[in-house]
C-alpha atoms as a PDB file:
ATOM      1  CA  UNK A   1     129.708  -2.040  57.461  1.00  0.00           C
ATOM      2  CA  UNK A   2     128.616   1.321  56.177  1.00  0.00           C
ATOM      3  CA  UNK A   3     131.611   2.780  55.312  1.00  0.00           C
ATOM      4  CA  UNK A   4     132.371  -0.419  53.685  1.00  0.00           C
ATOM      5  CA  UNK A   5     129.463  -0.365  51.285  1.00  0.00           C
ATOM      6  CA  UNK A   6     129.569   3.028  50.731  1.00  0.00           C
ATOM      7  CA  UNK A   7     133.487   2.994  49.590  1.00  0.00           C
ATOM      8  CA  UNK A   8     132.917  -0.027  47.398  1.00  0.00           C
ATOM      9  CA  UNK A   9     129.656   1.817  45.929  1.00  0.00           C
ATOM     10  CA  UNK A  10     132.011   5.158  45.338  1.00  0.00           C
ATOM     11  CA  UNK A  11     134.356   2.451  43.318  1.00  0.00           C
ATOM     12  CA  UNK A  12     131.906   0.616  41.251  1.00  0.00           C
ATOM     13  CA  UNK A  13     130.569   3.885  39.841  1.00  0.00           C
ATOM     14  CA  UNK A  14     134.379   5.196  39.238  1.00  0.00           C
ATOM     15  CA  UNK A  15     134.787   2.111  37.553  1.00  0.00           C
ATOM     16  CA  UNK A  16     131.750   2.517  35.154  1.00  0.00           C
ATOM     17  CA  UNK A  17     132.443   5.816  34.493  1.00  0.00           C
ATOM     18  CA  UNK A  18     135.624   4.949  33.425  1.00  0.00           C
ATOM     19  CA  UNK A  19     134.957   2.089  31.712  1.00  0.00           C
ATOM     20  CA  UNK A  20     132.137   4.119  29.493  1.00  0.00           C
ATOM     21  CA  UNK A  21     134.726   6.708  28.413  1.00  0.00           C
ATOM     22  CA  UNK A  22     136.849   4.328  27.442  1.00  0.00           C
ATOM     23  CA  UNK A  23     134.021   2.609  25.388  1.00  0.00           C
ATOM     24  CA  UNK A  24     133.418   6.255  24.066  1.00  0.00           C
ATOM     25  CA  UNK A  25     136.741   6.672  22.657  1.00  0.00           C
ATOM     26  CA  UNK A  26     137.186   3.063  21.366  1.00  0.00           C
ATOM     27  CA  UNK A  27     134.158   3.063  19.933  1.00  0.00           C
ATOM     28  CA  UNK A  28     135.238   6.628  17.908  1.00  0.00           C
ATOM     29  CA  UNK A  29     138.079   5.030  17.483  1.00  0.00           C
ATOM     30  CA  UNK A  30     137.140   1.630  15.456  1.00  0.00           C
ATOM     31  CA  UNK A  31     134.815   4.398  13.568  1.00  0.00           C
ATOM     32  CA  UNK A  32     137.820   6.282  12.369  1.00  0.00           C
ATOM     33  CA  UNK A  33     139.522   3.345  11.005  1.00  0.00           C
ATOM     34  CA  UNK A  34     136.638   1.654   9.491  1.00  0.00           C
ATOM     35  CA  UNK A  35     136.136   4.506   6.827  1.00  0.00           C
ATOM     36  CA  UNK A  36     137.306   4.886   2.971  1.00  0.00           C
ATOM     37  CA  UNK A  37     139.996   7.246   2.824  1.00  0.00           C
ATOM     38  CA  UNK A  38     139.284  10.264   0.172  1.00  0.00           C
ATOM     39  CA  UNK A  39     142.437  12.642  -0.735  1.00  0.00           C
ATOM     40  CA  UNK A  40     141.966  16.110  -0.057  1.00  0.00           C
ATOM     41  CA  UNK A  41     140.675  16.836  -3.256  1.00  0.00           C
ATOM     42  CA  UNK A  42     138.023  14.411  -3.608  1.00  0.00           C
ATOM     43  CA  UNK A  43     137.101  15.514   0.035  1.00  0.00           C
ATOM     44  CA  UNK A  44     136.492  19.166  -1.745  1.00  0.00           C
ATOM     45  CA  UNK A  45     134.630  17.846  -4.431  1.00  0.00           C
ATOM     46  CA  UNK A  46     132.648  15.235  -2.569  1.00  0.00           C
ATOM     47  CA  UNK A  47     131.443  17.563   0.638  1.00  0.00           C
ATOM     48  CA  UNK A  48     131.394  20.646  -0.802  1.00  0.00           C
ATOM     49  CA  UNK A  49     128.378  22.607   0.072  1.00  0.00           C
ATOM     50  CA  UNK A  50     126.623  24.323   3.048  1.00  0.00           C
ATOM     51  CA  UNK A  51     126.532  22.666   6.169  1.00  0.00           C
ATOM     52  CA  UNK A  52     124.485  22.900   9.610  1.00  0.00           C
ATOM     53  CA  UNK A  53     124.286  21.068  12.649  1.00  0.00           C
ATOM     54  CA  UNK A  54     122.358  18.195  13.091  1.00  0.00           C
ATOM     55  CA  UNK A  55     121.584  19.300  16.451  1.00  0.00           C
ATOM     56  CA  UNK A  56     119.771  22.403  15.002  1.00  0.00           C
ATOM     57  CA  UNK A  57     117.979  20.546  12.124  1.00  0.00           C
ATOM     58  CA  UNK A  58     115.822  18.430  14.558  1.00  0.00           C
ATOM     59  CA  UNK A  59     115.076  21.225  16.769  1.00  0.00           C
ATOM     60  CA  UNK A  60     113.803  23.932  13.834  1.00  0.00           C
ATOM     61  CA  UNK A  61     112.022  20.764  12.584  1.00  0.00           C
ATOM     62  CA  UNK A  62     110.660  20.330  15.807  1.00  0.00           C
ATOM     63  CA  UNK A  63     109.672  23.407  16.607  1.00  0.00           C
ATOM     64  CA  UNK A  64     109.216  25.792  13.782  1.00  0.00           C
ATOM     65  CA  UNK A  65     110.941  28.301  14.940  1.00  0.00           C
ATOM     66  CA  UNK A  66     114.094  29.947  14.600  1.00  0.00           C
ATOM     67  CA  UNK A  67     113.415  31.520  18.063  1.00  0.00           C
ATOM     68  CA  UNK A  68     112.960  28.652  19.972  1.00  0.00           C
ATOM     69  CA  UNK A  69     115.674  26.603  18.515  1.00  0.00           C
ATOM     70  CA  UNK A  70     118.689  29.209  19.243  1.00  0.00           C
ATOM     71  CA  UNK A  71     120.092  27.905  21.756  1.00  0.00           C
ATOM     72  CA  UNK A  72     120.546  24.545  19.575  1.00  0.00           C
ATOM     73  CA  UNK A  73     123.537  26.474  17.919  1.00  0.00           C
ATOM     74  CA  UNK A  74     126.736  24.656  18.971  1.00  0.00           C
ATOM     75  CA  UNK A  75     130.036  27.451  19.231  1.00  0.00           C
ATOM     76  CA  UNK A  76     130.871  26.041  15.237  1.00  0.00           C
ATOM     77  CA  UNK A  77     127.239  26.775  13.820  1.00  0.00           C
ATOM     78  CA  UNK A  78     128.563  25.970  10.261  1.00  0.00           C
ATOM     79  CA  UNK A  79     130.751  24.830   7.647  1.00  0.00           C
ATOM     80  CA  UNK A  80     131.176  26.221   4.050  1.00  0.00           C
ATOM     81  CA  UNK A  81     133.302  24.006   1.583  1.00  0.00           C
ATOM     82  CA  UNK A  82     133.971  24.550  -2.039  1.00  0.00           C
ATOM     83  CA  UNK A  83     136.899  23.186  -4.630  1.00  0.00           C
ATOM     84  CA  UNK A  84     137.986  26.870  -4.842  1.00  0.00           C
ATOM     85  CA  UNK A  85     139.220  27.376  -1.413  1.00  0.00           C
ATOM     86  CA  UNK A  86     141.472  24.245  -1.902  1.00  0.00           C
ATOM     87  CA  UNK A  87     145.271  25.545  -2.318  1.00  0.00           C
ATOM     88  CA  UNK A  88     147.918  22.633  -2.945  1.00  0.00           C
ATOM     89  CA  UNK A  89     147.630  20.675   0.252  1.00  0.00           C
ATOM     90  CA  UNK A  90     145.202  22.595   2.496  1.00  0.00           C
ATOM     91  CA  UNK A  91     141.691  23.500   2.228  1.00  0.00           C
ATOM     92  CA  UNK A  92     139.958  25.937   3.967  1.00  0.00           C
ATOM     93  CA  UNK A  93     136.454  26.012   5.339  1.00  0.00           C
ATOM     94  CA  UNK A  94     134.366  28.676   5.876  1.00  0.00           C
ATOM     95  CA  UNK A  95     132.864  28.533   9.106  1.00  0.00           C
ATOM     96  CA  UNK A  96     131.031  30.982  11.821  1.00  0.00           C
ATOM     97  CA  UNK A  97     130.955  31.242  15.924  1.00  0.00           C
ATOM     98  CA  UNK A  98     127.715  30.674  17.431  1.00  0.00           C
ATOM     99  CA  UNK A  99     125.890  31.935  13.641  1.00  0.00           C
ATOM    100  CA  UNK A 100     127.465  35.107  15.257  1.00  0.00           C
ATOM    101  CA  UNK A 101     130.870  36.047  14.495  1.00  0.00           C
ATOM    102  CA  UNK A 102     132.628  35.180  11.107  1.00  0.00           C
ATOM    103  CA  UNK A 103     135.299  32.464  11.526  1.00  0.00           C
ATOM    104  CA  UNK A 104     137.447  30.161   9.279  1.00  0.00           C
ATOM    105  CA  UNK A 105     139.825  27.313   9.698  1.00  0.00           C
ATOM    106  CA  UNK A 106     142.051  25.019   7.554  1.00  0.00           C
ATOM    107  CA  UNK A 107     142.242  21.127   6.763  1.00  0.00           C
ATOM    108  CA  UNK A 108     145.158  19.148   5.380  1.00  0.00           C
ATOM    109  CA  UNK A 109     146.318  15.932   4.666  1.00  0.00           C
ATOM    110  CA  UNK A 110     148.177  13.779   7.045  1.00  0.00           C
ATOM    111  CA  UNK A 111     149.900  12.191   4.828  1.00  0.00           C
ATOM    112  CA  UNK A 112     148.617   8.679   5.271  1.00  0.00           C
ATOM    113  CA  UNK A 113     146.172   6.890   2.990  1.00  0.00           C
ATOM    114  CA  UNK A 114     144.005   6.046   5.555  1.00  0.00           C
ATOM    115  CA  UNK A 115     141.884   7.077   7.996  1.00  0.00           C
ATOM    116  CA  UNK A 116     138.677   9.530   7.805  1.00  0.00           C
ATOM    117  CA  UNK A 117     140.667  12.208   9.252  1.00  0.00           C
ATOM    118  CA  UNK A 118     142.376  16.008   8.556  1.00  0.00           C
ATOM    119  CA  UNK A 119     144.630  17.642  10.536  1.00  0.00           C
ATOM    120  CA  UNK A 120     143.279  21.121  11.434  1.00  0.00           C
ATOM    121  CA  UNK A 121     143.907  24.343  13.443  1.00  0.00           C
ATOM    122  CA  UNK A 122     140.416  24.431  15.047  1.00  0.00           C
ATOM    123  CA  UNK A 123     140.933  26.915  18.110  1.00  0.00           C
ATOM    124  CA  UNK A 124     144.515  26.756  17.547  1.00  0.00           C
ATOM    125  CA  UNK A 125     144.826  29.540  20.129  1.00  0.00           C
ATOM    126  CA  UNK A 126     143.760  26.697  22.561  1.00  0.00           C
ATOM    127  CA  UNK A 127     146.510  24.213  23.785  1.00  0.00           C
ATOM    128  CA  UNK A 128     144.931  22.563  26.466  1.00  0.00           C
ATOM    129  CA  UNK A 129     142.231  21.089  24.046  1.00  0.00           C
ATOM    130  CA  UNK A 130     142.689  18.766  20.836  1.00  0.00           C
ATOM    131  CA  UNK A 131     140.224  19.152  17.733  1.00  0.00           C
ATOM    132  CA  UNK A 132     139.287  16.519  15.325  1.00  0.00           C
ATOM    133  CA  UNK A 133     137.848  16.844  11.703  1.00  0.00           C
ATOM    134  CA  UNK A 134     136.176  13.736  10.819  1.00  0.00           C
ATOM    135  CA  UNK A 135     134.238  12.765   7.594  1.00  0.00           C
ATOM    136  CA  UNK A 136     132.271   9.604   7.511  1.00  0.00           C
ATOM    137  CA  UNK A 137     131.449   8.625   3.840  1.00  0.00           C
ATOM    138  CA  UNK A 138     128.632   6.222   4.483  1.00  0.00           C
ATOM    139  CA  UNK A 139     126.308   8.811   5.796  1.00  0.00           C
ATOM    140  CA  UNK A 140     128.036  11.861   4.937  1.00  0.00           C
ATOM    141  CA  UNK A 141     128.581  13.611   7.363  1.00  0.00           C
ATOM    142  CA  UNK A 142     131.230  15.690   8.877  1.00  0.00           C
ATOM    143  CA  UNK A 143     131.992  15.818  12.750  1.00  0.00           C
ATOM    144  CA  UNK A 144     133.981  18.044  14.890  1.00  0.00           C
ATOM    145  CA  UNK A 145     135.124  16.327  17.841  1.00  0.00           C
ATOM    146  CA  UNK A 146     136.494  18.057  21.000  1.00  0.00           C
ATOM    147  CA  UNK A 147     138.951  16.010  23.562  1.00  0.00           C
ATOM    148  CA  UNK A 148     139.930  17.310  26.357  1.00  0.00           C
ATOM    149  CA  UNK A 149     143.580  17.359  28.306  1.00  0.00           C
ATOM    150  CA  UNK A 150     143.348  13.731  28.580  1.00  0.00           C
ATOM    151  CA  UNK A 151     142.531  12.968  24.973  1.00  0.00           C
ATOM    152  CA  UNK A 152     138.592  11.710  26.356  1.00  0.00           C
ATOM    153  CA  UNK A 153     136.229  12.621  24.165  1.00  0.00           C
ATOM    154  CA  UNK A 154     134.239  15.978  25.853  1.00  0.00           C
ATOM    155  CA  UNK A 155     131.560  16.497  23.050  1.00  0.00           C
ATOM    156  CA  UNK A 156     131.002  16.071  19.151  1.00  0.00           C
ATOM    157  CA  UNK A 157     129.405  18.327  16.581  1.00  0.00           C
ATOM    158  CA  UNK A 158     127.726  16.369  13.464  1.00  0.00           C
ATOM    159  CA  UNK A 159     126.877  18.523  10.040  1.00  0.00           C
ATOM    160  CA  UNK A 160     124.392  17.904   7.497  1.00  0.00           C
ATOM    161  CA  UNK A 161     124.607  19.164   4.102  1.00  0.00           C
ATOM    162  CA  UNK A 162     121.536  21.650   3.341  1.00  0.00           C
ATOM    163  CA  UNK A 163     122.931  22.954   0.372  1.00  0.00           C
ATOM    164  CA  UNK A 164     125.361  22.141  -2.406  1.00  0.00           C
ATOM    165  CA  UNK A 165     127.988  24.350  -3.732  1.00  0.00           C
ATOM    166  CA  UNK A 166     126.434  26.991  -5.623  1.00  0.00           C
ATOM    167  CA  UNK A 167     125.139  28.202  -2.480  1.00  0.00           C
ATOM    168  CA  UNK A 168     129.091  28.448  -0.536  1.00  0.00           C
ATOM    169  CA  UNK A 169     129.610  32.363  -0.161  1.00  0.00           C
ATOM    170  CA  UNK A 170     131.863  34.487   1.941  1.00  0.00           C
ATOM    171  CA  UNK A 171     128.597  35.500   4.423  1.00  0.00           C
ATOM    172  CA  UNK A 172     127.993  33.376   6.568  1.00  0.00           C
ATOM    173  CA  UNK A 173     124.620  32.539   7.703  1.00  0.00           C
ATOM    174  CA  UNK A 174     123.492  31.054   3.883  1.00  0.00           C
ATOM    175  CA  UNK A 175     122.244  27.639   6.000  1.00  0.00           C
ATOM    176  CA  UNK A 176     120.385  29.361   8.446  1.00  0.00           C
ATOM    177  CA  UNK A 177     118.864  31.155   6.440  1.00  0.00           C
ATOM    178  CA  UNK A 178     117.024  28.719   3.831  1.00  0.00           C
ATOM    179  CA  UNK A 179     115.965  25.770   7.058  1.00  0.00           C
ATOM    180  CA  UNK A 180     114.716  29.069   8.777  1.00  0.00           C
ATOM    181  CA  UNK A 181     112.922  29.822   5.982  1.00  0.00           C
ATOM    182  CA  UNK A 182     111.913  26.612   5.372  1.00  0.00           C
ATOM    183  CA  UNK A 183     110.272  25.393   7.778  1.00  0.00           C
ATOM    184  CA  UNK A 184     108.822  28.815   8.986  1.00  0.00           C
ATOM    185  CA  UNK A 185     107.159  30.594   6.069  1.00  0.00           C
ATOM    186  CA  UNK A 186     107.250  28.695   2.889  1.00  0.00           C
ATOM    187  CA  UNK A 187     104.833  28.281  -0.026  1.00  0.00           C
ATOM    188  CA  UNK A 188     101.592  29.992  -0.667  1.00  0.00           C
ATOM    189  CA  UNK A 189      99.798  32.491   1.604  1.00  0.00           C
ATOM    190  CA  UNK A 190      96.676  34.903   1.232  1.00  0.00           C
ATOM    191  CA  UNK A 191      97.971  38.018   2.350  1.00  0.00           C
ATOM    192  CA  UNK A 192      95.647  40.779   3.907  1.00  0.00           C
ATOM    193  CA  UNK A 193      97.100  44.613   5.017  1.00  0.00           C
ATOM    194  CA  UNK A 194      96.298  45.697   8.449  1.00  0.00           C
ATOM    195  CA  UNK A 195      93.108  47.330   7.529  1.00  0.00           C
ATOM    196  CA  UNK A 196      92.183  43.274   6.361  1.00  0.00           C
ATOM    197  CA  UNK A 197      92.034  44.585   2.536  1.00  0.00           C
ATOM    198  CA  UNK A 198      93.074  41.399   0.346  1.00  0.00           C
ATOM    199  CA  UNK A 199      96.760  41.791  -1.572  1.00  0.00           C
ATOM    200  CA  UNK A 200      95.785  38.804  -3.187  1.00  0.00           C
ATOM    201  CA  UNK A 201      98.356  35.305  -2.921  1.00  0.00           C
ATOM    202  CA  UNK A 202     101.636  35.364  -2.509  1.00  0.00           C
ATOM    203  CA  UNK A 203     104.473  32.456  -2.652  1.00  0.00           C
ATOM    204  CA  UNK A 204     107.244  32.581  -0.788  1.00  0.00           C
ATOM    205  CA  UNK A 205     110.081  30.625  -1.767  1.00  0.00           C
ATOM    206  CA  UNK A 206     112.797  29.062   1.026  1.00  0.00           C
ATOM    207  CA  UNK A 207     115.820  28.436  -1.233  1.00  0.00           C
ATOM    208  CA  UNK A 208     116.264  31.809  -3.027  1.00  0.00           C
ATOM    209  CA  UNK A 209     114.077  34.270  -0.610  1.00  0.00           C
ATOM    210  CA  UNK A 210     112.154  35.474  -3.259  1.00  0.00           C
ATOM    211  CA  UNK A 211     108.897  36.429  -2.979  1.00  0.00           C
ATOM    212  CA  UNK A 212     106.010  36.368  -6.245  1.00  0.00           C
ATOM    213  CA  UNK A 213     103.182  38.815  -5.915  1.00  0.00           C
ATOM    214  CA  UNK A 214     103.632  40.699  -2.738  1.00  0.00           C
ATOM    215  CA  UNK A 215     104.638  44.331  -1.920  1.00  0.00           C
ATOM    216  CA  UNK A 216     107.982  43.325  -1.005  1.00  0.00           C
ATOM    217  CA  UNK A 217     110.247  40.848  -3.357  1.00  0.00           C
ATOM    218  CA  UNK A 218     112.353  39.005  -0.552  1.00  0.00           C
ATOM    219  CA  UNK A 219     112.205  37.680   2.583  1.00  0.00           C
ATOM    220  CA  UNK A 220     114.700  36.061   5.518  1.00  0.00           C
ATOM    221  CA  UNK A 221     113.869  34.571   9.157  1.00  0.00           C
ATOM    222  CA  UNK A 222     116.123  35.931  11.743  1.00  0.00           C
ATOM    223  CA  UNK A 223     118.548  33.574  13.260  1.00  0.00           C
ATOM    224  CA  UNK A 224     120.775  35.497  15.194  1.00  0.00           C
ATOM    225  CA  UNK A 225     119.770  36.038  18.529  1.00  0.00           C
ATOM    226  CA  UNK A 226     122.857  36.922  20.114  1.00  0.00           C
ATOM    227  CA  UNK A 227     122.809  40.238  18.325  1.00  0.00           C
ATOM    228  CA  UNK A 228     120.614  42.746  19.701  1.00  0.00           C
ATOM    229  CA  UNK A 229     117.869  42.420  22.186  1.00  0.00           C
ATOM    230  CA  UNK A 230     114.211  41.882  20.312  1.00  0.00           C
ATOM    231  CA  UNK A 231     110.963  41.082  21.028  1.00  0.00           C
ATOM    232  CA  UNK A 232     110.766  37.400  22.022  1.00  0.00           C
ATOM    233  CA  UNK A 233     109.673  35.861  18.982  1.00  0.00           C
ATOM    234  CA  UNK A 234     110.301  34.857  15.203  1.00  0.00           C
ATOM    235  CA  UNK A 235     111.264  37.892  13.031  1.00  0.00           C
ATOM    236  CA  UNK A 236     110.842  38.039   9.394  1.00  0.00           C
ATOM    237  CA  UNK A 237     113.024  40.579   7.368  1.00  0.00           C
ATOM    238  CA  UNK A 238     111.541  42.043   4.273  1.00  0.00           C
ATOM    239  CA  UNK A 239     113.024  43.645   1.458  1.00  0.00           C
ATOM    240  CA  UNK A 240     112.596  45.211  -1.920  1.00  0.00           C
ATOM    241  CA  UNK A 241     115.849  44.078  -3.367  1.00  0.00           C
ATOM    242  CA  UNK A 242     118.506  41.274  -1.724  1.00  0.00           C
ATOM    243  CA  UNK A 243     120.702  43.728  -0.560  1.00  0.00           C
ATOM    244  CA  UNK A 244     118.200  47.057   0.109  1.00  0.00           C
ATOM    245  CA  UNK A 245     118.295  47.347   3.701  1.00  0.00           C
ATOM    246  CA  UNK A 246     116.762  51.480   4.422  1.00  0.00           C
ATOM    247  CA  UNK A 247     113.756  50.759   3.377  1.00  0.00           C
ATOM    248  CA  UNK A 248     113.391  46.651   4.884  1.00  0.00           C
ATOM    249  CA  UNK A 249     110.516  45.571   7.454  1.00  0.00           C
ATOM    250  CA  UNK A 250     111.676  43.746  10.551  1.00  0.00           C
ATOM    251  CA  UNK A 251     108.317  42.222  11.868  1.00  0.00           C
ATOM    252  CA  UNK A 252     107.401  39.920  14.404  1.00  0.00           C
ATOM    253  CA  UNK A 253     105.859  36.500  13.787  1.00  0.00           C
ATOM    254  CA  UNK A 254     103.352  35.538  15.741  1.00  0.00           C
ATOM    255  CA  UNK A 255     101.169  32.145  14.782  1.00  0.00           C
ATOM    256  CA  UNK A 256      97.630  31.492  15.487  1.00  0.00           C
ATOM    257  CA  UNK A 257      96.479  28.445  13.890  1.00  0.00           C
ATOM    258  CA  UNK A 258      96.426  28.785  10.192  1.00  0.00           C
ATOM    259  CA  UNK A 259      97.063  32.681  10.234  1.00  0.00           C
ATOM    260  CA  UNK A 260     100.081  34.216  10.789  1.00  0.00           C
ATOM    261  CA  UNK A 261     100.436  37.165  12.009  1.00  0.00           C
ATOM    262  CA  UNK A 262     103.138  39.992  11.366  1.00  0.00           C
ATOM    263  CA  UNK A 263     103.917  42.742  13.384  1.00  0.00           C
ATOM    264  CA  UNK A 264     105.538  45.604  14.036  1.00  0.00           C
ATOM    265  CA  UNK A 265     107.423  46.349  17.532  1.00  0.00           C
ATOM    266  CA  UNK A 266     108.844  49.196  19.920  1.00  0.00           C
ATOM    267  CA  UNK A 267     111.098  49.580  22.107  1.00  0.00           C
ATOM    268  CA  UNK A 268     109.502  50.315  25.902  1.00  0.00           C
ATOM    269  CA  UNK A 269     112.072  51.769  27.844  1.00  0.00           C
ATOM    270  CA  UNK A 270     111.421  53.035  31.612  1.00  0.00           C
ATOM    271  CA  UNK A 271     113.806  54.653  34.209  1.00  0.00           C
ATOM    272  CA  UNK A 272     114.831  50.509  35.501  1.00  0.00           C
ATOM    273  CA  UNK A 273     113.423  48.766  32.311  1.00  0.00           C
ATOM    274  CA  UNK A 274     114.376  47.930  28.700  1.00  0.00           C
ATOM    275  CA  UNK A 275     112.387  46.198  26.784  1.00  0.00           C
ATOM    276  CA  UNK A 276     110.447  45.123  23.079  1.00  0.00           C
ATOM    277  CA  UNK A 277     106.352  45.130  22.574  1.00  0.00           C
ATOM    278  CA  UNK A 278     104.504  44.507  20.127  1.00  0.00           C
ATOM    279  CA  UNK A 279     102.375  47.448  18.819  1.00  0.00           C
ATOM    280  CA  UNK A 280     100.056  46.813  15.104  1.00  0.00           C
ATOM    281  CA  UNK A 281      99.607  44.187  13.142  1.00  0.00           C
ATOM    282  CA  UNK A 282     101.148  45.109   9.499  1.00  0.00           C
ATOM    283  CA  UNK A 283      99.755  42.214   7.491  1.00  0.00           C
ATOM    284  CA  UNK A 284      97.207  38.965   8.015  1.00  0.00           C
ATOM    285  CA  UNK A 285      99.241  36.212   6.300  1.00  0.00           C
ATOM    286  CA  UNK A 286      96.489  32.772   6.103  1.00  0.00           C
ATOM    287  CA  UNK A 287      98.008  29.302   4.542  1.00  0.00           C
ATOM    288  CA  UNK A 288      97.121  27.647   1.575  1.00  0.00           C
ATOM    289  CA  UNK A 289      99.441  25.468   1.298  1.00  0.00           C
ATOM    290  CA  UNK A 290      96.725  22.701   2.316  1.00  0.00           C
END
C-alpha cells in the first residue's frame, strides 16, 4: 500500500511540474502575440537608451549599496541602444558580461509584421541553448529569455531604461554608474578633512558625476566586483577631471547614521593571508539633504 502511494505521489508531482512549465511557456507565449509590432527602426528610436536589470534596480534600491547588490548582476548586466548602431536590417546593441567584460550582439527583423520579437545571435557560440529578444510596449521593457534543449523556458532577464540616448557610449558600465551613484551618495553633504576641519558643502550630482565645491570635481561608486579583490565595502572613486586617473582617490564607504565615512585602505598580506583593511579616515561626509 506504500509503494502504491508513494508511486502515485512521485506522479502527481511529475505531473504538476509539468503542467507548470507548460503554463510557463504558454503563458510567454500568449504574451508574445498579444503585443504591437514596431519595425526595426521604430524599435531604435522608441528603446533607445541605457538599460539595467530590473533585478538589480530593486536590490540597490533596497539596499544602498553597490556592494551588497553584486551578486544581483545577471551574465547580460546591460543593454545600450541608439538609432546610430542601426545598419539596413540589423541593429546592434551594446551590451556587457556580468558589468565585467565588454560584449555586443545583433537584432533583426524576422520578417513578419507581428510579434514582439528579433531574431538575435545571443551566445551564438552556444547551440544547445535558444535566446529570445523580447520587447513589450505596454511597459517598456525589454527581456532576454533563455530556453533550454527542450525549448522550456530556464530563466528571463527584464531591463529598465535608466537613461535615454544621450547617455549610449562605447564603455560600458554608463547604468551602473548613475543608480550607484544615485542611490549611494547624492545631493548635498558637509564635508570635514580627517583632522575634522570644515571644507564647507558640497553637492554631488548622480547623473553627470560632477561634484560643486569640493577638492575633487567628480565622483563614481564602484560596481565591479569581479575585478580585483577590495576591502568589503562600497568604494567611491574620486577624480579631478572625468578621465584623470594618477592622481584619483579610491576610498571606502562606510555609513554610520547620517555621516558617512570615507576611507582609505591597505593591503595586509601575511605568509598564508591576503587581504584589504581599512587604515584613516580621509574625509567626514554628514547629510543635508533633510
Amino acid at each position: 500500500m506504500n509503494k502504491i502511494l508513494f508511486v502515485t505521489w512521485i506522479s502527481f508531482i511529475t505531473m504538476f511540474s509539468c503542467k507548470t512549465d507548460q503554463k510557463k511557456d504558454a503563458d510567454f507565449k500568449n504574451e508574445s502575440k498579444s503585443k504591437e509590432y514596431l519595425n526595426l527602426k521604430d524599435f531604435s528610436e522608441k528603446f533607445s537608451g541605457v538599460w539595467l536589470p530590473k533585478s538589480y534596480l530593486y536590490s540597490i534600491e533596497k539596499s544602498k549599496s553597490a556592494y551588497l547588490s553584486h551578486k544581483a548582476i545577471p551574465i547580460i548586466s546591460e543593454l545600450s541602444i541608439h538609432t546610430k548602431d542601426l545598419k539596413n536590417d540589423t541593429l546592434y546593441i551594446g551590451a556587457s558580461l556580468n558589468n565585467h567584460e565588454g560584449y555586443g550582439f545583433n537584432i533583426w527583423n524576422t520578417g513578419q509584421l507581428k510579434g514582439n520579437e528579433y531574431l538575435n545571435n545571443i551566445f551564438d557560440w552556444e547551440k544547445e541553448n535558444k535566446y529570445l529578444f523580447v520587447y513589450n510596449i505596454a511597459d517598456t521593457t525589454i527581456s532576454i529569455v533563455f530556453k533550454g534543449i527542450k525549448d522550456s523556458i530556464e530563466s528571463r532577464i527584464e531591463f529598465v531604461k535608466v537613461l535615454e540616448y544621450e547617455f549610449v557610449s562605447n564603455y560600458g558600465g554608463i547604468g551602473y554608474d548613475y543608480i550607484s551613484r544615485k542611490f549611494i551618495i547624492n545631493g548635498k553633504y558637509q564635508v570635514l578633512d580627517s583632522n575634522k576641519n570644515d571644507l564647507g558643502v558640497a553637492n554631488f550630482e548622480p547623473m553627470t558625476g560632477k561634484i560643486k565645491d569640493f577638492n575633487y570635481g567628480y565622483y563614481t561608486i564602484a560596481t565591479d566586483y569581479i575585478a580585483n579583490p577590495c576591502y568589503p565595502s562600497d568604494h567611491i572613486i574620486l577624480r579631478l577631471n572625468p578621465e584623470e586617473y594618477l592622481t584619483q582617490k579610491y576610498l571606502s564607504i562606510i555609513n554610520r547614521n547620517d555621516t558617512i565615512l570615507l576611507y582609505e585602505t591597505e593591503e595586509i598580506v601575511t605568509d598564508s593571508t591576503y587581504d584589504f583593511g581599512l587604515t584613516s579616515i580621509v574625509y567626514y561626509m554628514i547629510n543635508k539633504n533633510y
